[in-house]
Protein backbone atom coordinates (compact mmCIF):
# COMPACT_ATOMS: atom_id res chain seq x y z
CA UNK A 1 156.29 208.82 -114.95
CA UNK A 2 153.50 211.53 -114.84
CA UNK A 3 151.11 209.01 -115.72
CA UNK A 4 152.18 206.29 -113.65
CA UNK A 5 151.45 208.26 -109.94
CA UNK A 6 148.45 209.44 -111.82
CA UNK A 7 147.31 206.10 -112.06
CA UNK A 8 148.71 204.71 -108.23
CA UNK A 9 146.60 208.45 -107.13
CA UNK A 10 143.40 207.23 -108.40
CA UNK A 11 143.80 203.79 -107.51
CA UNK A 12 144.86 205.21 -103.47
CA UNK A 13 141.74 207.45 -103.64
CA UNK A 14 139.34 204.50 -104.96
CA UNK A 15 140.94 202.07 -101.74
CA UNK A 16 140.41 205.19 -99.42
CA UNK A 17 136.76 205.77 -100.99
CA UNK A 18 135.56 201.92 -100.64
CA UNK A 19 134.59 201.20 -97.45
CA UNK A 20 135.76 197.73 -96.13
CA UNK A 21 132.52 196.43 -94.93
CA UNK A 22 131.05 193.08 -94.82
CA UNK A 23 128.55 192.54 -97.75
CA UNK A 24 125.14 192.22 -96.35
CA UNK A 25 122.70 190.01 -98.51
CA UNK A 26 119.22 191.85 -99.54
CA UNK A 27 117.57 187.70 -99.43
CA UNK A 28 117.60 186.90 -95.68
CA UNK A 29 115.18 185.29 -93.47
CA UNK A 30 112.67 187.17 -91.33
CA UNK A 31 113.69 190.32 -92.59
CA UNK A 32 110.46 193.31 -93.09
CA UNK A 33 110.12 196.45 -95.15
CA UNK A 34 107.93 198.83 -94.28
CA UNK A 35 106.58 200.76 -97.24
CA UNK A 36 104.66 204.17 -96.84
CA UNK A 37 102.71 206.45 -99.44
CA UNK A 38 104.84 209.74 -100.08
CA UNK A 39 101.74 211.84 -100.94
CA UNK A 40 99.00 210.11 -98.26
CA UNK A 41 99.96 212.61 -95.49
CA UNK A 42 101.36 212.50 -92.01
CA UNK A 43 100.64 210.38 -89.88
CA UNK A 44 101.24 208.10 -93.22
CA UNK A 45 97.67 206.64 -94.34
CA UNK A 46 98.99 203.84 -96.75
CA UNK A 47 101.30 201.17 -95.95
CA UNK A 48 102.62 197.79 -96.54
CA UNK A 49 104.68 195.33 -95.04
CA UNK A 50 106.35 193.25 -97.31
CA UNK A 51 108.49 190.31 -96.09
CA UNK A 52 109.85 186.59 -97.17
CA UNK A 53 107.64 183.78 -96.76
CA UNK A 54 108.85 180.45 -97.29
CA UNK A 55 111.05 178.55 -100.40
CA UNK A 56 109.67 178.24 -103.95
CA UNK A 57 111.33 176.28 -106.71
CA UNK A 58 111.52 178.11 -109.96
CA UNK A 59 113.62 177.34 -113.19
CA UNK A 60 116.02 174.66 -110.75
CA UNK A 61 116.64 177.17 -108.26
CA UNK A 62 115.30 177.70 -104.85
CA UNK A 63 114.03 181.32 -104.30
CA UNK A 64 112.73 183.01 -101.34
CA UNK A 65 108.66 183.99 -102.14
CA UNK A 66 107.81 187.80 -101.03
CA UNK A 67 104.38 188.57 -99.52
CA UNK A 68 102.83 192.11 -99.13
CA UNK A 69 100.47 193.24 -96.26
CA UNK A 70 98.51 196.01 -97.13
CA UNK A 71 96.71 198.54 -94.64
CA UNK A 72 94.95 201.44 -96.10
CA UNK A 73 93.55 203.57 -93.64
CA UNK A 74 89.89 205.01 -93.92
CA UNK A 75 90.95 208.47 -94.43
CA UNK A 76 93.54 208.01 -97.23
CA UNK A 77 93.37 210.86 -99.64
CA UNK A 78 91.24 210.29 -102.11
CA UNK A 79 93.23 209.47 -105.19
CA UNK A 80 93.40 206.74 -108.29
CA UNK A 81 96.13 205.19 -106.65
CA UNK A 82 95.12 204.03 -103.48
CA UNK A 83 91.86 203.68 -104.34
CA UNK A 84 93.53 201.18 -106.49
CA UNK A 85 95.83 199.60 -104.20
CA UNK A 86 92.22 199.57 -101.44
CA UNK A 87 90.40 197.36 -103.46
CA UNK A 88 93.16 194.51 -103.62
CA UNK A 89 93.18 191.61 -100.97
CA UNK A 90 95.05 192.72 -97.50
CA UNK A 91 97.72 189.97 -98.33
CA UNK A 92 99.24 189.18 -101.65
CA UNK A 93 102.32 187.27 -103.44
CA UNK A 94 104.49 189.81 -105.06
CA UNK A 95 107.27 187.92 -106.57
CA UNK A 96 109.78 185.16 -105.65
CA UNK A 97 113.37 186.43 -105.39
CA UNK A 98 117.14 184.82 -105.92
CA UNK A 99 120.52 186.02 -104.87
CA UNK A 100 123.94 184.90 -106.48
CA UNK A 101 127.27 186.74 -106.57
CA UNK A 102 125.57 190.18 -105.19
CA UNK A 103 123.11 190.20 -108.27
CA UNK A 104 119.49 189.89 -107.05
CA UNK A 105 116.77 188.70 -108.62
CA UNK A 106 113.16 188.74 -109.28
CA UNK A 107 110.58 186.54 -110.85
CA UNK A 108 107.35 188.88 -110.35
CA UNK A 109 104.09 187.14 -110.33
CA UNK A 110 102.30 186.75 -113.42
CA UNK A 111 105.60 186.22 -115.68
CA UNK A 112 108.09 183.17 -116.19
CA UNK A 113 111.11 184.70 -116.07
CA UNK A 114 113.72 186.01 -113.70
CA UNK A 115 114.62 189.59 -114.11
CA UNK A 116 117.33 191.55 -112.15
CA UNK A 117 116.48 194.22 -109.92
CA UNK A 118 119.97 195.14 -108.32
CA UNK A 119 123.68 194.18 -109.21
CA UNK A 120 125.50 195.11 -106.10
CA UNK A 121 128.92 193.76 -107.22
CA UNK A 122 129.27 196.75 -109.62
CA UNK A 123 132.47 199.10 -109.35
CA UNK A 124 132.41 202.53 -109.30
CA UNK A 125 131.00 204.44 -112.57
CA UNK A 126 129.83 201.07 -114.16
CA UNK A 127 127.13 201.05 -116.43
CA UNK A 128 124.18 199.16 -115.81
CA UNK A 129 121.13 197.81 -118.23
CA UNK A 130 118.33 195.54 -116.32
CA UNK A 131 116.37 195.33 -119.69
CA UNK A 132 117.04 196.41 -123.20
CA UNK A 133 113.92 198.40 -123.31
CA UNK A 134 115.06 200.24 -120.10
CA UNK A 135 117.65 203.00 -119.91
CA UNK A 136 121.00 202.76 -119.19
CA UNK A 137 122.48 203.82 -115.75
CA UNK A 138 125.58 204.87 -114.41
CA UNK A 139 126.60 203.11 -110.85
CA UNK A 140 128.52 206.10 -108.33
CA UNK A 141 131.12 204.29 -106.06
CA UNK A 142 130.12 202.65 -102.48
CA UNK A 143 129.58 204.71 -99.75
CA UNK A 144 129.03 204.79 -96.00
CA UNK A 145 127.80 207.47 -93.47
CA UNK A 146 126.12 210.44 -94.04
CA UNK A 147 122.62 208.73 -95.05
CA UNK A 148 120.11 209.39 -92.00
CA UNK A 149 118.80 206.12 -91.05
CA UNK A 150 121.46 204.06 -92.52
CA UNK A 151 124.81 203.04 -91.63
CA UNK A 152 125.86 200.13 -94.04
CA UNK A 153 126.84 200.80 -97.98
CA UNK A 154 125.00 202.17 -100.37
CA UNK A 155 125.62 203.29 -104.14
CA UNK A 156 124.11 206.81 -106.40
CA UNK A 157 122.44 206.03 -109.52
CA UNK A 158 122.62 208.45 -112.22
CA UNK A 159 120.22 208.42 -115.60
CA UNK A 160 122.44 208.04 -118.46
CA UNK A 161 122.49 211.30 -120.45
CA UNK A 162 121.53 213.23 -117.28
CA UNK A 163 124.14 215.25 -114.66
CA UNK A 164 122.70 214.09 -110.82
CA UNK A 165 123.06 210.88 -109.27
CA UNK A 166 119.81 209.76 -106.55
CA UNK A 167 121.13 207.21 -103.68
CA UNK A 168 118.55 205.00 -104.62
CA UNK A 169 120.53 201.49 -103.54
CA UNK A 170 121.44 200.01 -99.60
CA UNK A 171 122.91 196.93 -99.56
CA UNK A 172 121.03 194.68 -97.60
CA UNK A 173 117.61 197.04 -98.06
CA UNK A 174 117.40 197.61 -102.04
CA UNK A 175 115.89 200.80 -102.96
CA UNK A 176 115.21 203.75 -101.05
CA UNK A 177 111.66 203.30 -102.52
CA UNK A 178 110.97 199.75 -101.10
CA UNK A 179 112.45 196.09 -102.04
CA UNK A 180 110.48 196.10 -105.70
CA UNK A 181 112.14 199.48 -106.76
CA UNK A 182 115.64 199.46 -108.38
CA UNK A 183 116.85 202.80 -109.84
CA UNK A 184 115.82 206.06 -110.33
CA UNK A 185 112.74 206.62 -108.07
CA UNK A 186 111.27 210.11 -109.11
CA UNK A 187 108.45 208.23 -110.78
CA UNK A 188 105.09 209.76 -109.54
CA UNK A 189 102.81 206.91 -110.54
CA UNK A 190 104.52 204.89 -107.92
CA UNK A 191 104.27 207.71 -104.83
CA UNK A 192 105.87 205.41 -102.05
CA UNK A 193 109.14 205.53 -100.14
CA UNK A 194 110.54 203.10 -97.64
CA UNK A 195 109.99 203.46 -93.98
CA UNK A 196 112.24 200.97 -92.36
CA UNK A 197 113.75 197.70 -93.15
CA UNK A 198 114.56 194.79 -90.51
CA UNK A 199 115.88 191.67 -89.73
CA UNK A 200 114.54 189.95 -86.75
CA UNK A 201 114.95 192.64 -83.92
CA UNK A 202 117.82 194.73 -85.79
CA UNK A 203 116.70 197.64 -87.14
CA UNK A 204 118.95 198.24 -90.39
CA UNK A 205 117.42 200.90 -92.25
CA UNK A 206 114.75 203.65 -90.33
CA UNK A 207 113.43 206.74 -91.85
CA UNK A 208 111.39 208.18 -88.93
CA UNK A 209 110.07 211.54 -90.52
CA UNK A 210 106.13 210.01 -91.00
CA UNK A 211 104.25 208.28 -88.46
CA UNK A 212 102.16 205.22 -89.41
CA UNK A 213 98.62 206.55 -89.62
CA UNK A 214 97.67 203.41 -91.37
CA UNK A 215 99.07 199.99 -89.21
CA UNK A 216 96.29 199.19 -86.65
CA UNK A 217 96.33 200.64 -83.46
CA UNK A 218 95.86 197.04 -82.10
CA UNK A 219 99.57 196.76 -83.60
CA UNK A 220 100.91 200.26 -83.60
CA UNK A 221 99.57 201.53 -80.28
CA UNK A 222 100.74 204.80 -78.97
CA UNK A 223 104.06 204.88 -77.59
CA UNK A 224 105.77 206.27 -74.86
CA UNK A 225 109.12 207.66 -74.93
CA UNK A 226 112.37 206.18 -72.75
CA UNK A 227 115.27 208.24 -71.80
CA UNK A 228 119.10 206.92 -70.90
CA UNK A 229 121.31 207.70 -68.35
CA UNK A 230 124.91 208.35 -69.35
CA UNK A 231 127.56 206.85 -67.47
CA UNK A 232 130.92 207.16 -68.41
CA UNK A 233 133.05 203.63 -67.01
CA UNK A 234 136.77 204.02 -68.24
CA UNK A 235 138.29 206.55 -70.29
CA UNK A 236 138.86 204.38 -74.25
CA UNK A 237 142.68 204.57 -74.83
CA UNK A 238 141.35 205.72 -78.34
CA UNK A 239 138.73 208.25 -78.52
CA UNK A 240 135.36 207.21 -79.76
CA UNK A 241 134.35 207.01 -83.21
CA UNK A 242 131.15 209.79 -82.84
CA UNK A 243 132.58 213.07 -82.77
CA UNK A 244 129.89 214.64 -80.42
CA UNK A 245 127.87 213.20 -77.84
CA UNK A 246 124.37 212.34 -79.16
CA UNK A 247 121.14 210.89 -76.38
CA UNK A 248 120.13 207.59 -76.53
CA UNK A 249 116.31 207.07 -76.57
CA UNK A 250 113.46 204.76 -76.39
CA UNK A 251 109.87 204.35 -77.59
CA UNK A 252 107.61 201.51 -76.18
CA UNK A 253 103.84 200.71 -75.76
CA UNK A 254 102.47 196.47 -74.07
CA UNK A 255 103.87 195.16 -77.95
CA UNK A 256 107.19 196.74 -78.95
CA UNK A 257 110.14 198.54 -77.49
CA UNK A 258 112.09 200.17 -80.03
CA UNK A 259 116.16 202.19 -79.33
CA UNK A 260 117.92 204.31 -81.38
CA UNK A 261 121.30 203.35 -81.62
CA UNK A 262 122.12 205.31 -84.12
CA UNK A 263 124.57 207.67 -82.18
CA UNK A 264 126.27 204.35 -81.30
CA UNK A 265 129.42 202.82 -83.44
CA UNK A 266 130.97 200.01 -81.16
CA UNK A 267 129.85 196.64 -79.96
CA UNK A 268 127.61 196.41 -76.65
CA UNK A 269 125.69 193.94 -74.38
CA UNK A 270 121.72 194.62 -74.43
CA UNK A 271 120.14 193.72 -71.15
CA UNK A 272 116.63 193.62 -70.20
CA UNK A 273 116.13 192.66 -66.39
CA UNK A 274 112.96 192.69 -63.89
CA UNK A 275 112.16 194.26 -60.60
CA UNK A 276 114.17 191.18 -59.25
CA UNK A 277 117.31 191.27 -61.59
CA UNK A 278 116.54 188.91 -63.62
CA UNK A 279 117.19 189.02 -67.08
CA UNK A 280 114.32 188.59 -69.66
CA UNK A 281 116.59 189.55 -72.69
CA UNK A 282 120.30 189.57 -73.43
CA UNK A 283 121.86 190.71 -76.66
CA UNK A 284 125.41 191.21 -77.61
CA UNK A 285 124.99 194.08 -80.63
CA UNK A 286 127.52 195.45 -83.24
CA UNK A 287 125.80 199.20 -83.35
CA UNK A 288 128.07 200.49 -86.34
CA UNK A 289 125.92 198.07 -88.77
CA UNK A 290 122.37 198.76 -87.36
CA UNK A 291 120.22 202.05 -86.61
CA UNK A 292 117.87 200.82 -83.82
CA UNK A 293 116.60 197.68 -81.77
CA UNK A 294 112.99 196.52 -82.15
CA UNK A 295 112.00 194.39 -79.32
CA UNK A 296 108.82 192.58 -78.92
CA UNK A 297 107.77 192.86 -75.30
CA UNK A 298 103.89 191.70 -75.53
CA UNK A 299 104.42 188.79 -73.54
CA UNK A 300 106.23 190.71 -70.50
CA UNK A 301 103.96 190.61 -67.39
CA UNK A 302 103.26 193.44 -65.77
CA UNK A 303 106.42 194.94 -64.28
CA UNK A 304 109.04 197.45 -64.17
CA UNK A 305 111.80 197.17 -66.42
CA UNK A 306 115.24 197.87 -66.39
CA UNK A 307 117.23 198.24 -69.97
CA UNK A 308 121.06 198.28 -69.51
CA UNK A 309 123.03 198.84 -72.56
CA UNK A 310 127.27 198.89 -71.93
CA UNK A 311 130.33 197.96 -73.35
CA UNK A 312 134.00 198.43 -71.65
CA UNK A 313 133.93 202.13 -71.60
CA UNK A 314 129.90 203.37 -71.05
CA UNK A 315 126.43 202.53 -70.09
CA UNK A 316 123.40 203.91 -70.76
CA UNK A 317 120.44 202.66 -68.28
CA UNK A 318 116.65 203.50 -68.48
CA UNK A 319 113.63 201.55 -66.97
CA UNK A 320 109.95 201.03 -68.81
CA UNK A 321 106.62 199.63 -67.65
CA UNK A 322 105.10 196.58 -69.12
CA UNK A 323 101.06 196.15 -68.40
CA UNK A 324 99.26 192.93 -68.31
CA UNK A 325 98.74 191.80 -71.93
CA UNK A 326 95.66 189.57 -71.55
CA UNK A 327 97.29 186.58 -73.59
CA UNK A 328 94.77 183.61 -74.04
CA UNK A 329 97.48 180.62 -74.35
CA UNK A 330 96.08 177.56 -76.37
CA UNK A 331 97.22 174.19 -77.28
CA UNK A 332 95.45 173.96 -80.50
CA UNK A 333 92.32 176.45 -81.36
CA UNK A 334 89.94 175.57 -83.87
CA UNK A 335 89.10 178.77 -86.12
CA UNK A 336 86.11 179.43 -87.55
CA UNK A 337 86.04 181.38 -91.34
CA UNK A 338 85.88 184.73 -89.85
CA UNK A 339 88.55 184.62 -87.56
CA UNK A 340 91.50 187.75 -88.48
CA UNK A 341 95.14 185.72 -87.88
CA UNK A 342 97.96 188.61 -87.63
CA UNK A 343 101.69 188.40 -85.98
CA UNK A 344 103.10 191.43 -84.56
CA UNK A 345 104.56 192.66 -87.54
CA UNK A 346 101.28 193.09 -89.14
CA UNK A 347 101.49 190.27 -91.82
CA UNK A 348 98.21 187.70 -91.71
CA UNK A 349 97.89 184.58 -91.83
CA UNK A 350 95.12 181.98 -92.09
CA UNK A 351 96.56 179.39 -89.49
CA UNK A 352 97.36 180.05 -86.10
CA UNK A 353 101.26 180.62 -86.05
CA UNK A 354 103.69 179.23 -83.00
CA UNK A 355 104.22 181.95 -80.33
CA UNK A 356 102.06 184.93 -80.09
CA UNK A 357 99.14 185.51 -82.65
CA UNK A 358 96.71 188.80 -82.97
CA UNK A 359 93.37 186.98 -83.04
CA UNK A 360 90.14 189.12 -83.86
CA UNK A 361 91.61 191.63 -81.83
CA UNK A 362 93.35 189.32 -78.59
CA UNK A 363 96.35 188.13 -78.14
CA UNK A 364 96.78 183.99 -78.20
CA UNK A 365 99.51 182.04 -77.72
CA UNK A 366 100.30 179.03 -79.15
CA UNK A 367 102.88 176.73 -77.44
């Protein structure tokens, strides 16, 4: 008898421990990491961008292929490894990646095969072995809350053999140490740590301790911070899920206009509008499942801005300006071998793009 509410004990506490969230895929379109260089200082002087980049067929299945922008900026610290990393091209293919049944996969340039780099459909204190010449590694159970920057699931690794488990896995994100990391990251040959991940504008994972010291400034221009008013509409019936009342704040420069909503846990209506009340961009946002909001605002003419964010029960309101841009808009633009092709996340490319493009410097758009 003993044994048997031992057993219904354990199972109640593993229910109450797994969080009943929606499984996020780590292979989705348009979605950015943002990799830094742990020992290159702050502002961070090494960073690169990687993101997915059209289909590839390998071994009868369709994978997603991964580029890597690199920028290394001219007063890195001198070291072997970024002196390394300096001398390779700005934009490279880093692997081409597959996703079945929560197991992710990697076929890294170079090789044939397909190796796997995460298994996020492992239960609590499962053992894991990517490779037989790797260690073994013990899986902790899922979590949620508590991780600065992050709000969806992740999962401690420990070492086989060893007593401390790292939180080294975010579903959706992959490792704390980038997308080509999988466990156990104290590995100082590889000095780099993840500084945010995205999908589109939805910021899911943000570690804002480093500035970027390394992006452009043509792309990572000074910004200017954006307070909210508070306004309180109805009382909820139930009382909110944050247990103490946290600001809500902006940064923004003429490209991007980024909000933190991580104080925020229900669903809300973004709203940009103009002097006149128009509205230049509408969003309805779930803000339990992402940190921040990262909205590109380079083609905004010159105006003032009003951001309304509100659900039933609250609104927060704060206004920004946008200056002129200087956008050349083009049909079609023959370029000549020297021309620089960037979007405004920083990757390059060596064809003008649909929308806005960072040419030599300017802003062109193509329509």
């Amino acid at each position: 008898m003993k044994r048997t509410l031992l057993l219904i004990t354990c199972m109640l506490v593993s229910l109450t421990m797994t969080p009943q969230v929606a499984y996020r895929p780590f292979v989705e379109d348009g979605k950015i990491w943002k990799v830094g260089g742990k020992d290159s200082g702050n502002p961070v002087k090494y960073v690169a961008y990687y993101y997915f980049d059209g289909d590839t067929v390998i071994g009868g299945k369709t994978c997603k292929q991964m580029m890597c922008q690199r920028y290394v900026s001219p007063d890195c610290p001198n070291s072997t490894y970024y002196d390394y990393w300096a001398q390779l091209p700005s934009l490279s293919k880093v692997g081409a990646w597959y996703e079945e049944d929560k197991k992710v996969y990697v076929c890294r340039e170079g090789t044939q095969g397909m190796e796997m780099l995460y298994d996020f459909s492992l239960e609590a204190n499962d053992t894991l072995i990517l490779n037989s010449y790797q260690p073994s590694y013990i899986v902790g159970p899922k979590q949620t809350g508590g991780l600065k920057g992050f709000k969806g699931v992740y999962r401690d690794i420990m070492i086989r053999g060893q007593d401390n488990y790292i939180t080294t896995w975010l579903e959706g994100v992959g490792g704390i140490d980038g997308p080509l990391r999988n466990v156990y990251p104290e590995n100082e040959s590889d000095p780099q740590f993840l500084m945010s991940c995205s999908v589109g504008d939805e910021v899911i994972y943000l570690n804002d301790e480093y500035k970027d010291g390394a992006t452009p400034e043509r792309l990572n221009a000074p910004k200017q911070r954006l307070d909210f008013t508070h306004i309180i509409k109805t009382k909820p019936k139930a009382p909110m899920k944050r247990s103490a009342e946290q600001p809500l704040y902006g940064e923004y420069n003429n490209q991007q206009l980024g909000i933190n909503l991580d104080p925020l846990d229900e669903a809300y209506m973004i709203r940009i509008t103009d002097e006149s009340g128009k509205a230049i961009y509408e969003k309805t946002i779930n803000a339990g499942n992402i940190v921040a909001l990262s909205i590109d605002i380079s083609d905004y003419p010159k105006d003032r801005y009003t951001v309304t964010i509100e659900n039933s029960f609250e609104s927060f309101t704060g206004q920004f300006d946008a200056k002129t841009t200087g956008i050349i808009e083009v049909i079609n633009k023959k370029l000549e071998e020297k021309d620089v092709i960037y979007n405004l996340q920083g990757q390059r490319f060596f064809l003008l793009q649909k929308g806005l493009n960072i040419v030599n410097g300017r802003k062109v758009l193509v329509k």
